[in-house]
C-alpha atoms as a PDB file:
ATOM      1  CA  UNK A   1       0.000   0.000   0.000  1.00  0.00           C
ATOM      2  CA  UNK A   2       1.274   3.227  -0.789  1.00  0.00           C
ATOM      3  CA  UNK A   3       1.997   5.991   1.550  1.00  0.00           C
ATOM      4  CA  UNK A   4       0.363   9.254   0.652  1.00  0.00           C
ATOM      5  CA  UNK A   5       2.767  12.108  -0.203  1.00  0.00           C
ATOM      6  CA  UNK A   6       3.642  14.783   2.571  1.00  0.00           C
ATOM      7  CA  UNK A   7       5.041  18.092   1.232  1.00  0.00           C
ATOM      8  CA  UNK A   8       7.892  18.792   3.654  1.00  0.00           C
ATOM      9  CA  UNK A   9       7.433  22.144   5.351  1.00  0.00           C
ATOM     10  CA  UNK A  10      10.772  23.874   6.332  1.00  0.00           C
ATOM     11  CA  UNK A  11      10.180  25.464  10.119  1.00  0.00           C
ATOM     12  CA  UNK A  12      11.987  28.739   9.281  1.00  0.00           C
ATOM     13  CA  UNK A  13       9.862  29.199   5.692  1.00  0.00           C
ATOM     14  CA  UNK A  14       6.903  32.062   5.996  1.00  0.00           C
ATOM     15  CA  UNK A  15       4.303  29.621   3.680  1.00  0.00           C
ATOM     16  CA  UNK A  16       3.594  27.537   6.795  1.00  0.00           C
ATOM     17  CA  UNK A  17      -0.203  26.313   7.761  1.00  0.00           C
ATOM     18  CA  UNK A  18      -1.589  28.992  10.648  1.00  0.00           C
ATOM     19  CA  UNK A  19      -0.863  28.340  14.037  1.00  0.00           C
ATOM     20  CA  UNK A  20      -3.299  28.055  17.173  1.00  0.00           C
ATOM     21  CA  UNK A  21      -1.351  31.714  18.134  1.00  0.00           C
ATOM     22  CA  UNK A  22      -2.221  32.942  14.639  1.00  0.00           C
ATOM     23  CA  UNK A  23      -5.859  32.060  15.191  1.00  0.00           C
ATOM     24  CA  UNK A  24      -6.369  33.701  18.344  1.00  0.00           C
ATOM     25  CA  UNK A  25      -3.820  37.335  17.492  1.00  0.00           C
ATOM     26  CA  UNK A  26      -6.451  37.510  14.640  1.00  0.00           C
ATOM     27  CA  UNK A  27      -9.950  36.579  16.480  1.00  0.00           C
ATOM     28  CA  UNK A  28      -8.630  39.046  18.918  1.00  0.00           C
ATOM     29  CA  UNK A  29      -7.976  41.806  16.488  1.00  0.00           C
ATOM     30  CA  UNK A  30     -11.025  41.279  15.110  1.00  0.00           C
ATOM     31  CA  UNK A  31     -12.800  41.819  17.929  1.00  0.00           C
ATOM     32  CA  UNK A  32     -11.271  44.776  18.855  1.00  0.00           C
ATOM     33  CA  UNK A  33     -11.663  46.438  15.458  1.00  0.00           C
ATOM     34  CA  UNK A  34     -15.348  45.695  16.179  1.00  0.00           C
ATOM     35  CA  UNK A  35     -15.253  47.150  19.430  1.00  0.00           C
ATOM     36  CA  UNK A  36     -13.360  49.687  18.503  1.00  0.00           C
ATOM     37  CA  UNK A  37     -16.137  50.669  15.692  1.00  0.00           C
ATOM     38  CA  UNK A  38     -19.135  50.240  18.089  1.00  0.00           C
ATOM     39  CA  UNK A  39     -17.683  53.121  20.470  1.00  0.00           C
ATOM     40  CA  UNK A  40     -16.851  55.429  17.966  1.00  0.00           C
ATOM     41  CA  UNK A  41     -20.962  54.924  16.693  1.00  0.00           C
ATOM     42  CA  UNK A  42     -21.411  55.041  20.220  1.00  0.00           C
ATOM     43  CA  UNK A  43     -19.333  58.425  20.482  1.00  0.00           C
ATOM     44  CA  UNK A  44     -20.672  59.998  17.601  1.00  0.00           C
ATOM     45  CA  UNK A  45     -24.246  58.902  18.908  1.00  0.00           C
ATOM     46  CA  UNK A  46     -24.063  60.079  22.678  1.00  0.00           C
ATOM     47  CA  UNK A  47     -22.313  63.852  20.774  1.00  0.00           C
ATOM     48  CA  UNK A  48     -25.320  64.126  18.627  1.00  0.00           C
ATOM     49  CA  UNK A  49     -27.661  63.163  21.542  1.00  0.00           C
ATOM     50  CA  UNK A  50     -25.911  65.951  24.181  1.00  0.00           C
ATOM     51  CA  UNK A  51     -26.089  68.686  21.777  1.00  0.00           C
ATOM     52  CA  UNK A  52     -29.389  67.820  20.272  1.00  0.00           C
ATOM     53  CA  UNK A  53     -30.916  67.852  23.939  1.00  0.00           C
ATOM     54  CA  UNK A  54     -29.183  71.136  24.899  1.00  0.00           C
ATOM     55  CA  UNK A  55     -30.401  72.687  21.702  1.00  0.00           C
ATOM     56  CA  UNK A  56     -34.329  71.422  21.666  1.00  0.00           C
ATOM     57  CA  UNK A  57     -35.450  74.095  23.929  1.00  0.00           C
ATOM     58  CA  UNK A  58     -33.670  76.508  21.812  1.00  0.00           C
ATOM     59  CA  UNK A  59     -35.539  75.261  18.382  1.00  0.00           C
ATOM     60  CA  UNK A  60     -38.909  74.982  20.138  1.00  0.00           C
ATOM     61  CA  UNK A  61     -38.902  78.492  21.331  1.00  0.00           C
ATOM     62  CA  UNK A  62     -37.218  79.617  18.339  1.00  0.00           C
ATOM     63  CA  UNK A  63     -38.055  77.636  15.552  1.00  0.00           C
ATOM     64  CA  UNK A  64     -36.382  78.556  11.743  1.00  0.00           C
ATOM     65  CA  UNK A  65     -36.257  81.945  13.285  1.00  0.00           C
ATOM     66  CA  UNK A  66     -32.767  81.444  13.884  1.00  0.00           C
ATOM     67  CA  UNK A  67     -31.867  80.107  10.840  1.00  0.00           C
ATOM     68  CA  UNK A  68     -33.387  83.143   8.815  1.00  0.00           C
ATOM     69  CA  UNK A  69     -32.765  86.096  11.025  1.00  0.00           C
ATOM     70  CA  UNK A  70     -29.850  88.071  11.092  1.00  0.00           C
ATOM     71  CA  UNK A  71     -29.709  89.859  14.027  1.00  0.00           C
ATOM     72  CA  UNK A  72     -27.633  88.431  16.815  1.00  0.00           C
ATOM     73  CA  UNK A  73     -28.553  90.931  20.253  1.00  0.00           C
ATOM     74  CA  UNK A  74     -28.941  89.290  24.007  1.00  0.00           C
ATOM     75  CA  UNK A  75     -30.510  92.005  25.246  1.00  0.00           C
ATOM     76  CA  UNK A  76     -33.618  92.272  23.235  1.00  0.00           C
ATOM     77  CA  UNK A  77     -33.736  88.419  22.538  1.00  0.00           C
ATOM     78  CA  UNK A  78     -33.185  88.305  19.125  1.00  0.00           C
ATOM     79  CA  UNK A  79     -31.299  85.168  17.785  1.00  0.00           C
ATOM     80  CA  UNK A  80     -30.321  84.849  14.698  1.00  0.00           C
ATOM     81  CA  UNK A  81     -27.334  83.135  12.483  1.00  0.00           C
ATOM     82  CA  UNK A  82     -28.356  83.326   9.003  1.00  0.00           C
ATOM     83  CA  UNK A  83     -24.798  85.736   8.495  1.00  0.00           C
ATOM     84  CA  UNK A  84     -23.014  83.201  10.638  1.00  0.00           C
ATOM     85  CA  UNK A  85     -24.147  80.368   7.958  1.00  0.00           C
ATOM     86  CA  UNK A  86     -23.083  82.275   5.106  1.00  0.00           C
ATOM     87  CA  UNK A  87     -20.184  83.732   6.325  1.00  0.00           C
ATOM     88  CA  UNK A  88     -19.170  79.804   7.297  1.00  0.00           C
ATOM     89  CA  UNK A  89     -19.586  78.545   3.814  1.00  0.00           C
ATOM     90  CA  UNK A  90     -18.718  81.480   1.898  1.00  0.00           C
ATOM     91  CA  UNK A  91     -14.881  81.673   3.533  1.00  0.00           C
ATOM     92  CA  UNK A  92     -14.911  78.029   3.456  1.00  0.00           C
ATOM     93  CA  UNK A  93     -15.155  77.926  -0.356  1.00  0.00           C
ATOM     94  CA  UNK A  94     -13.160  80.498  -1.210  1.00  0.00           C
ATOM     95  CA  UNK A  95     -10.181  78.414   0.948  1.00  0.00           C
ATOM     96  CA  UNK A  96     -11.160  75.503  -0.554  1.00  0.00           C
ATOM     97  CA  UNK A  97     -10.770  77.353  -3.987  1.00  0.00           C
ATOM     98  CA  UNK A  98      -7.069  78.773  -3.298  1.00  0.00           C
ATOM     99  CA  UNK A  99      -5.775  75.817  -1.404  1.00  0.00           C
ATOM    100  CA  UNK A 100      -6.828  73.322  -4.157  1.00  0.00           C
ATOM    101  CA  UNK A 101      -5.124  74.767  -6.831  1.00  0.00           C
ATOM    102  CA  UNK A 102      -2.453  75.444  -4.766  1.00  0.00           C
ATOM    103  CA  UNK A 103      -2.292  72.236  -3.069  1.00  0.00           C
ATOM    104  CA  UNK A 104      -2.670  69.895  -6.042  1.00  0.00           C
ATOM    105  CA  UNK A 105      -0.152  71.892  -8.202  1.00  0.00           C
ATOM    106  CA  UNK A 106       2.308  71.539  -5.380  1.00  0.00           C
ATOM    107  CA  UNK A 107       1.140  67.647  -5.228  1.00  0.00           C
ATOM    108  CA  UNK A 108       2.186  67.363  -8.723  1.00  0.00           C
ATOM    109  CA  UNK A 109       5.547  69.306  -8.709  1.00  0.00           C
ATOM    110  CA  UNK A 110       6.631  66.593  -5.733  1.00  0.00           C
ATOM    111  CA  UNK A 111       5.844  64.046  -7.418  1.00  0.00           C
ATOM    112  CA  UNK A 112       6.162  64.109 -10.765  1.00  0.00           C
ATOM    113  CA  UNK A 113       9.838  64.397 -11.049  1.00  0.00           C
ATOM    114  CA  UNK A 114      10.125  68.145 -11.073  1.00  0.00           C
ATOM    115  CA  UNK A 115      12.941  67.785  -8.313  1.00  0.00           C
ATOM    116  CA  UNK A 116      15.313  65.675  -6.994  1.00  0.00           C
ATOM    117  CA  UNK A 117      14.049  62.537  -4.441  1.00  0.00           C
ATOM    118  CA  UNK A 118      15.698  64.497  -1.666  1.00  0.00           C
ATOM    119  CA  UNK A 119      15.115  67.874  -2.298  1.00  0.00           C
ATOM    120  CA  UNK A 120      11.294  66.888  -2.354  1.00  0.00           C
ATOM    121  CA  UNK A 121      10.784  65.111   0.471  1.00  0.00           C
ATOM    122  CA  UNK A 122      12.327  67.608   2.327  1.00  0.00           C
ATOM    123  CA  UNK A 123       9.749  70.586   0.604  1.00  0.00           C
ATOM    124  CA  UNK A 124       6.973  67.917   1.729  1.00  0.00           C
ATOM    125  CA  UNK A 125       8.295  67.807   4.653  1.00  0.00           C
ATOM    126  CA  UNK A 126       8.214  71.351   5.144  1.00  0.00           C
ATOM    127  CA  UNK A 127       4.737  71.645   3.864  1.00  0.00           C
ATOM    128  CA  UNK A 128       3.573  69.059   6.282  1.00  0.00           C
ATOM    129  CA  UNK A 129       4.528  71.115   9.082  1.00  0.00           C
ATOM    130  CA  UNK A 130       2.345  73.860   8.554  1.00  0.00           C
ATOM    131  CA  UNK A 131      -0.045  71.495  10.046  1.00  0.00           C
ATOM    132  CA  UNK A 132       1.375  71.747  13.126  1.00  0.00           C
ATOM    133  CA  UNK A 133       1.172  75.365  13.812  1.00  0.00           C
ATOM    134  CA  UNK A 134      -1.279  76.310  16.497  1.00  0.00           C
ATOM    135  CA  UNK A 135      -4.662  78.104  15.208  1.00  0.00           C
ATOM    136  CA  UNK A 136      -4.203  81.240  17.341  1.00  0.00           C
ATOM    137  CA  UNK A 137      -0.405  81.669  15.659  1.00  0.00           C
ATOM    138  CA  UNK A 138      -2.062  81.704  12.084  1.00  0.00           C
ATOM    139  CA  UNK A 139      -4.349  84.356  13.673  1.00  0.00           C
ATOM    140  CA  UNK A 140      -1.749  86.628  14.828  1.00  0.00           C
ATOM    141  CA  UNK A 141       0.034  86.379  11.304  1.00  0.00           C
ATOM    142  CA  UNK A 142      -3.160  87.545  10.087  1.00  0.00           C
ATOM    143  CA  UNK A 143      -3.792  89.705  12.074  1.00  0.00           C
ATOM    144  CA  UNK A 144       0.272  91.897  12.196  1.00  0.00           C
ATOM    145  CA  UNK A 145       1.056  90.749   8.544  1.00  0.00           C
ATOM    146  CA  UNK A 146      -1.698  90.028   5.978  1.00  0.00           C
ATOM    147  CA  UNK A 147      -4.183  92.273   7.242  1.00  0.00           C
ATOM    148  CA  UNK A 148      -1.838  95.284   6.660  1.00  0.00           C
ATOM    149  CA  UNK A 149      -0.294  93.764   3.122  1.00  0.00           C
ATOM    150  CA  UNK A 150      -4.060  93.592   2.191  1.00  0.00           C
ATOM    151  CA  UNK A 151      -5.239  97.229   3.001  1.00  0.00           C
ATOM    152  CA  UNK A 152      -3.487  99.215   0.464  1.00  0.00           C
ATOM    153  CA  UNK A 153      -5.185  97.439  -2.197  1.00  0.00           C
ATOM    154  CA  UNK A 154      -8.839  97.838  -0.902  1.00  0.00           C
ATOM    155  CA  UNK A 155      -7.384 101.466  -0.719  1.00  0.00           C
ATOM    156  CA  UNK A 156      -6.693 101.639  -4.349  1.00  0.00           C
ATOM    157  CA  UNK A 157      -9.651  99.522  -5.325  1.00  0.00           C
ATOM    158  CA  UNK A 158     -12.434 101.452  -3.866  1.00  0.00           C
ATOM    159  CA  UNK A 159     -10.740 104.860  -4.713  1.00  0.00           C
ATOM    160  CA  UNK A 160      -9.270 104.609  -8.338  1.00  0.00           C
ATOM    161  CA  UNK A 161     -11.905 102.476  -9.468  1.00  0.00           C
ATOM    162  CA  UNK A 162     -15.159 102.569  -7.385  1.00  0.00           C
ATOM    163  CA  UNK A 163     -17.246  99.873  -6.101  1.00  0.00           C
ATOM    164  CA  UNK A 164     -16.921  96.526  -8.180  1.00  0.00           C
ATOM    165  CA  UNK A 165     -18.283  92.645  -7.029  1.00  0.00           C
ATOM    166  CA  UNK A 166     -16.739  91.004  -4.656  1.00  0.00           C
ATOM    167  CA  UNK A 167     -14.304  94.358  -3.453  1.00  0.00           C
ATOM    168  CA  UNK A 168     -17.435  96.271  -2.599  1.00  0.00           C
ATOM    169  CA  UNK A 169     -15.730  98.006   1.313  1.00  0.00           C
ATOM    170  CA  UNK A 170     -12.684  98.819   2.255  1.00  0.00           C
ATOM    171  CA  UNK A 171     -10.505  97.262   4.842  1.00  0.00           C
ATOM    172  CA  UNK A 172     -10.143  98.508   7.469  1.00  0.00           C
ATOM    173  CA  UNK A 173      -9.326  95.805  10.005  1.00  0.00           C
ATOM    174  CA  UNK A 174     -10.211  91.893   9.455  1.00  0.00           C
ATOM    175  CA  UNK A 175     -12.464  90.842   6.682  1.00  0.00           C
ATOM    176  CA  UNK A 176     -13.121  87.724   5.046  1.00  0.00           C
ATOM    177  CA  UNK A 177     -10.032  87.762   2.733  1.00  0.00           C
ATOM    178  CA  UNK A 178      -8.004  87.677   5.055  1.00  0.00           C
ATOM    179  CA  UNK A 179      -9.316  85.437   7.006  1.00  0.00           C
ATOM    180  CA  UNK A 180      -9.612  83.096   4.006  1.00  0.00           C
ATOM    181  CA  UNK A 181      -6.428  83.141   2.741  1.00  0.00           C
ATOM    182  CA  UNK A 182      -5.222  82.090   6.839  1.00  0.00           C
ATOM    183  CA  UNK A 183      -7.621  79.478   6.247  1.00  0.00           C
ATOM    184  CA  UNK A 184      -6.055  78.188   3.159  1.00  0.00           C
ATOM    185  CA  UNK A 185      -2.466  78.521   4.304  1.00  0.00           C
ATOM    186  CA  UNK A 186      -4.019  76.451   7.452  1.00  0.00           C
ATOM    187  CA  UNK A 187      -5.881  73.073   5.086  1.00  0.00           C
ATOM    188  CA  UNK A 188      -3.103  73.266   2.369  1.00  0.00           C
ATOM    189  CA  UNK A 189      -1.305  70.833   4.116  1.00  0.00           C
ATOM    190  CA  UNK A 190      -4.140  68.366   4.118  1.00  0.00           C
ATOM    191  CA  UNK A 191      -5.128  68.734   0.523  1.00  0.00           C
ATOM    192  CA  UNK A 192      -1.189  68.543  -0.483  1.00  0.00           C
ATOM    193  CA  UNK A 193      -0.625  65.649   1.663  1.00  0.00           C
ATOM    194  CA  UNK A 194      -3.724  63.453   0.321  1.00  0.00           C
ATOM    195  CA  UNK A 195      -2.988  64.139  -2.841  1.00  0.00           C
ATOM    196  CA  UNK A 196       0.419  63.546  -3.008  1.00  0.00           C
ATOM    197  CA  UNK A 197      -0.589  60.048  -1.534  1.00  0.00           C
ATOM    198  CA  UNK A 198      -2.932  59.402  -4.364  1.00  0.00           C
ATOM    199  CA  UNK A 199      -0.452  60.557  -7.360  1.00  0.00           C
ATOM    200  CA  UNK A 200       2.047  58.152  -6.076  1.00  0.00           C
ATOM    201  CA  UNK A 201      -0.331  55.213  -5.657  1.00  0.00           C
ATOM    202  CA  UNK A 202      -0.929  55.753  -9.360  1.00  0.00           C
ATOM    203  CA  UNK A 203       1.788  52.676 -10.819  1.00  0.00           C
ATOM    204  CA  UNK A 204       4.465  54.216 -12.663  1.00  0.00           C
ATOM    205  CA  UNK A 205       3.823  52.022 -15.613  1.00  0.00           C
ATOM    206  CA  UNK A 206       0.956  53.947 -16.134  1.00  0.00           C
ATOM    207  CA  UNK A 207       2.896  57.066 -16.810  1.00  0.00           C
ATOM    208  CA  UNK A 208       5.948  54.663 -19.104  1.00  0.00           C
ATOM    209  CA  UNK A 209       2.360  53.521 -20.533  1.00  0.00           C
ATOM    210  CA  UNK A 210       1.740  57.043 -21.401  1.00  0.00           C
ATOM    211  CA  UNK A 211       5.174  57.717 -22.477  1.00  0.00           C
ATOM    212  CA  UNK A 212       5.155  55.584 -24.692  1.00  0.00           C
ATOM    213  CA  UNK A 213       2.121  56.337 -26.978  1.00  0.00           C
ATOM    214  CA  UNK A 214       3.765  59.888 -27.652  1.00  0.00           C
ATOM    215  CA  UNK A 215       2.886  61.969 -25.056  1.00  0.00           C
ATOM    216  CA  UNK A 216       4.944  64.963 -23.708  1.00  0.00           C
ATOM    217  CA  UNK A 217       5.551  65.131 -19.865  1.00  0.00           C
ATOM    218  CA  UNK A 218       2.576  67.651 -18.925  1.00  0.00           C
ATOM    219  CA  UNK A 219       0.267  65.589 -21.370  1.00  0.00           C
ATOM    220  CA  UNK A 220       1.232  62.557 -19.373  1.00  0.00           C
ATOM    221  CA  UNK A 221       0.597  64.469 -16.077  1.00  0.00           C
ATOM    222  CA  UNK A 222      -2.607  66.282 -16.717  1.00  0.00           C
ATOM    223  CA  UNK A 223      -4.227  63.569 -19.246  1.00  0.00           C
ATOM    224  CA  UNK A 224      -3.059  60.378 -17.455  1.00  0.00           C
ATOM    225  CA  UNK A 225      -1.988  60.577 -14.190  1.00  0.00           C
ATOM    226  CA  UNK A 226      -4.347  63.398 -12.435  1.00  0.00           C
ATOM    227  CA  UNK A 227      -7.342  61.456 -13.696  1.00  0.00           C
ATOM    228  CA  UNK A 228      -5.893  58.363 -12.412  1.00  0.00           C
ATOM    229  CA  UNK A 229      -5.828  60.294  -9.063  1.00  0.00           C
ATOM    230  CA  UNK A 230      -8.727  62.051  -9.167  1.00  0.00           C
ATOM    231  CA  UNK A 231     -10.431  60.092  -6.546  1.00  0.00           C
ATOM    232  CA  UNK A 232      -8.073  60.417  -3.754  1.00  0.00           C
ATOM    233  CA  UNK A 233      -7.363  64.390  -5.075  1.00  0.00           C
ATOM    234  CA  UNK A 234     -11.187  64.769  -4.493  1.00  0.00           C
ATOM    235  CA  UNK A 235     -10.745  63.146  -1.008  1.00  0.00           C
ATOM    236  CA  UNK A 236      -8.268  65.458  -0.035  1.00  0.00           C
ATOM    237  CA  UNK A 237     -10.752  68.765  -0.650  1.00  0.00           C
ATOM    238  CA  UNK A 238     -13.334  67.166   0.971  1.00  0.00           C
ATOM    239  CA  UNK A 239     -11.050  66.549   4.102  1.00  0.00           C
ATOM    240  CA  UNK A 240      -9.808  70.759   3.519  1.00  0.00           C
ATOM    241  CA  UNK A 241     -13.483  71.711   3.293  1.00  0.00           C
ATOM    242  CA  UNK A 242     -14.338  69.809   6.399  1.00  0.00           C
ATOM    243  CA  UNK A 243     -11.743  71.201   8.632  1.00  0.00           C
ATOM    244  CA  UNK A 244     -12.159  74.729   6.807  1.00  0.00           C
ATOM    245  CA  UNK A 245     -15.677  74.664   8.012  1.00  0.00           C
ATOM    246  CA  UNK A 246     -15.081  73.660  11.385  1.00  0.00           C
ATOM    247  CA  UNK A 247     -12.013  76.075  12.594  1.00  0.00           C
ATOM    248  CA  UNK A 248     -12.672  78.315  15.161  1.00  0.00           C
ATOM    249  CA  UNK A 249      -9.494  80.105  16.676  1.00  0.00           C
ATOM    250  CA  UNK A 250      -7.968  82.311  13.537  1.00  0.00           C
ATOM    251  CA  UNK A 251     -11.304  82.960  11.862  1.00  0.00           C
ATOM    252  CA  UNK A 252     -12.735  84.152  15.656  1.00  0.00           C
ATOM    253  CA  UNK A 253      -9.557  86.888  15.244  1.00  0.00           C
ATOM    254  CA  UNK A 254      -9.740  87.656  11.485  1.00  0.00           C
ATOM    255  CA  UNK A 255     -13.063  87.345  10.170  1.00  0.00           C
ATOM    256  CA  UNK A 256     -14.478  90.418  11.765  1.00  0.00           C
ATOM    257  CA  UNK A 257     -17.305  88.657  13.796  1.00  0.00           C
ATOM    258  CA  UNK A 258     -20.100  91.123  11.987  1.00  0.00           C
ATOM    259  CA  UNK A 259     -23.708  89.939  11.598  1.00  0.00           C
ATOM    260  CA  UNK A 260     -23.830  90.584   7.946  1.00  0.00           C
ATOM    261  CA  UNK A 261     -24.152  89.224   4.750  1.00  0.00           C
ATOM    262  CA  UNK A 262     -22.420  90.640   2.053  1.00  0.00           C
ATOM    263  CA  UNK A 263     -20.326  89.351  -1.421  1.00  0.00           C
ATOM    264  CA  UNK A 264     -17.253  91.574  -0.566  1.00  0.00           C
ATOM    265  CA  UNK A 265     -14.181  90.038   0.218  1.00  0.00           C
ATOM    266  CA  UNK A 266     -13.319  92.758   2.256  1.00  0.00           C
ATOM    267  CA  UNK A 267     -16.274  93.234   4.244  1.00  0.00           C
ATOM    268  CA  UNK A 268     -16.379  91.901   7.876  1.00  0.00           C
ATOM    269  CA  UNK A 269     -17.878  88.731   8.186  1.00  0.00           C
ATOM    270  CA  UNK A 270     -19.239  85.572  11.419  1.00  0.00           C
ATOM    271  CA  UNK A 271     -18.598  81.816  11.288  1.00  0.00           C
ATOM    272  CA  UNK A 272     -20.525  79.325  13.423  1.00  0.00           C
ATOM    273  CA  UNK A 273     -17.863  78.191  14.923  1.00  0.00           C
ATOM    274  CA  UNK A 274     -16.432  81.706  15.509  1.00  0.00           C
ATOM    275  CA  UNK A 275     -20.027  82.774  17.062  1.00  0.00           C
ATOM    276  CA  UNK A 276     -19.706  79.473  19.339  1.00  0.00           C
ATOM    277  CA  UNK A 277     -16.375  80.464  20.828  1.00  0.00           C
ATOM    278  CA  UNK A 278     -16.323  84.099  21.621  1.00  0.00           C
ATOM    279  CA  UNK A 279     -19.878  84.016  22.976  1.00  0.00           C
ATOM    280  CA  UNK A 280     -20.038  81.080  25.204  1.00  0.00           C
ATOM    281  CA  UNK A 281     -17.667  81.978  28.111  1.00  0.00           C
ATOM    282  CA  UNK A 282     -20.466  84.406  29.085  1.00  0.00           C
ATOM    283  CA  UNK A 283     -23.754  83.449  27.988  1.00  0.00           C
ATOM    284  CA  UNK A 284     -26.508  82.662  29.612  1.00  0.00           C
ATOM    285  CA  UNK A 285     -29.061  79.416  30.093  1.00  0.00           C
ATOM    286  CA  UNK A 286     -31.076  81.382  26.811  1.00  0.00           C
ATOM    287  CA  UNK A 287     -28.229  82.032  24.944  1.00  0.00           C
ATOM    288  CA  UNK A 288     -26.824  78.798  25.370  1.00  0.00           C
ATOM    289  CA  UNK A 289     -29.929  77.166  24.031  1.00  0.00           C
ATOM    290  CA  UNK A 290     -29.686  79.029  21.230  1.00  0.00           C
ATOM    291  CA  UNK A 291     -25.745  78.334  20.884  1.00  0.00           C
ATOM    292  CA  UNK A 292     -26.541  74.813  21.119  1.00  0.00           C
ATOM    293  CA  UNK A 293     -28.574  74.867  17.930  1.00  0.00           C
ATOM    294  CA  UNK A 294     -26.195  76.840  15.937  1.00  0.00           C
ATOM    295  CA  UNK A 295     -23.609  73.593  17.011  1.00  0.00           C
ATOM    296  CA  UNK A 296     -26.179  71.251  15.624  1.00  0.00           C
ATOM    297  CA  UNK A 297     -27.077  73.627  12.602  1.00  0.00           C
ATOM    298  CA  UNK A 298     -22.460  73.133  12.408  1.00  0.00           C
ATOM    299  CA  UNK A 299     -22.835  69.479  12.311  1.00  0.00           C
ATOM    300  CA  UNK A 300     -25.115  68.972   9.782  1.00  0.00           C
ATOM    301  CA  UNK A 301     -23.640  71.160   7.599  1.00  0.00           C
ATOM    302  CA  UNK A 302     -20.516  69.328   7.731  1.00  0.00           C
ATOM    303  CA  UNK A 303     -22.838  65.974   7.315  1.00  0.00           C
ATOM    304  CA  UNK A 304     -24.118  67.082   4.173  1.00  0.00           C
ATOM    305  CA  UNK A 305     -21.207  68.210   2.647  1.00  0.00           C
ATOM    306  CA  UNK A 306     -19.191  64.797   3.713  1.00  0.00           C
ATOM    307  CA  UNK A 307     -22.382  62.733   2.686  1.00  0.00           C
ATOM    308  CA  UNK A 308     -22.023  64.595  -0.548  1.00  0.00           C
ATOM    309  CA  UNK A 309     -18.434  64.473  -1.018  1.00  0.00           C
ATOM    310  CA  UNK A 310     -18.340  60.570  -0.464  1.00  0.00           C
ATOM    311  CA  UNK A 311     -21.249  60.098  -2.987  1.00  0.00           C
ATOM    312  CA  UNK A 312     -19.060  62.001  -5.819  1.00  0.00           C
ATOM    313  CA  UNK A 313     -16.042  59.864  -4.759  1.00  0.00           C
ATOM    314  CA  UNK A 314     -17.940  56.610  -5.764  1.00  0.00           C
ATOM    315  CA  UNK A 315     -19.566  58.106  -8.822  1.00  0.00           C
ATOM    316  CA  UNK A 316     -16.017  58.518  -9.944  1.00  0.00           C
ATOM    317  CA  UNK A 317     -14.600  55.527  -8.663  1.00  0.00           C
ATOM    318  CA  UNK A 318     -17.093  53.415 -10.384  1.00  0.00           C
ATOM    319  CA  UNK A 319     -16.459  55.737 -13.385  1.00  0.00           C
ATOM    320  CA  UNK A 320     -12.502  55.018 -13.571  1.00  0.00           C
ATOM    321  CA  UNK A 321     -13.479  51.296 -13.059  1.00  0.00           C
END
């Protein structure tokens, strides 16, 4: 009778059969990845629940009152952050808009060969560490350098040639350009990060590929490899936009905190999260309500716009597919 053939397994080879160990160090991580994913519903949940109970006395007193009015004054009872919600999206955008081009063209010059291995990764280096710069710094460089560097050109706007869209008043102290250009200094290094991430994960044969049916290097670049990347470039403004829409500390000392809404750049402007911070530390229970719902009103704006964001990322995914 013949034996049946055994494969010899060398002990020291990695292509070995799992162990008991092995079993368990996965079951385990599994179950902590699980865990881990229940308490950051659970998180998310009891935030949404805290501020949605603190708030409900607000909206029933209030109603869409809030949302629609525009006059913000304790004294007479009148609540209303309408400015705050356009003055949140509006220098949000215009961020977004300077820090993506800015932070995919610098994306592309780091990784596309423009510069030696070394001498990029030391630029992305540097970029990266604009992250790490408190908020309240980036306010008080607003506030002693591009504040003034702005003025004399409102100056010479509004007096050589008169009132025109979007330069409409003249600075005289923080506005929304400045605080939007802070802003974008502030999420460039999240949109240049990402998308440096998502050029390289493109597989350089794709660019030879490219190469080699005649193309010149920007052709290559801008027909092949950004549209390879667009997904993860897209990620990386929807990350910007999120945090854009959610920082408090240099927009509370640039933007102007004014209750009005206006399409000049230079006009003083409110955030949410700028009306949350300087007006907490002394209000009171009414205000707070009121507060409350202009946190929730925060939240789902951010929602939306990451619900939206992550339904254009798989339209295009399943479109490069």
């Amino acid at each position: 009778m013949n034996k049946p053939f055994v494969v010899p397994v060398n002990p020291d080879s990695a292509c070995q059969p799992p162990s008991t160990k092995d079993f368990l160090v996965d079951r385990t991580f599994r179950a902590l990845a699980r865990i881990g994913v229940v308490l950051i519903l659970a998180l998310v949940f009891a935030l949404v629940f805290e501020v949605g109970r603190k708030a409900l006395p607000g909206m029933e007193k209030h109603g869409f009152d809030v949302l629609l009015g525009s006059v913000w004054d304790v004294n007479q009872g009148k609540y209303g952050i309408l400015p705050a919600i356009w003055g949140t999206l509006y220098s949000a955008f215009i961020a977004l808009l300077i820090a993506g081009v800015f932070g995919v063209s610098m994306a592309i010059f780091l990784t596309q060969d423009f510069l030696p291995t070394k001498l990029a990764a030391l630029f992305r280096t540097i970029v990266e560490l604009l992250a790490a710069i408190p908020s309240v710094v980036y306010g008080l460089w607003g506030i002693y350098v591009v504040i003034p560097a702005i003025r004399p050109l409102t100056t010479w706007l509004n007096g050589e040639l008169g009132w025109i869209p979007f330069f409409g008043t003249s600075l005289s102290g923080p506005g929304l350009l400045p605080a939007a250009l802070v802003l974008a200094i502030m999420i460039l290094p999240t949109i240049a990060a990402v998308s440096q991430d998502a050029l390289t994960a493109v597989p350089m044969k794709t660019k030879q590929a490219a190469y080699g049916m005649g193309t010149t290097h920007w052709e290559a670049i801008l027909k092949v490899m950004v549209p390879s990347a667009a997904t993860g470039i897209f990620g990386s403004l929807v990350l910007g936009l999120g945090r854009a829409l959610g920082e408090t500390m240099a927009l509370a000392m640039l933007v102007g905190n004014a209750n009005n809404i206006s399409l000049s750049l230079f006009a003083p402007a409110n955030t949410l999260a700028a009306l949350l911070a300087l007006n907490f530390p002394e209000a009171g229970p009414n205000e707070i309500e009121v507060l409350m719902y202009a946190a929730l009103v925060l939240m789902l704006i951010t929602l939306i716009v990451n619900i939206f964001g992550s339904m254009i990322m798989m339209y295009a995914q399943r479109g490069n597919r």
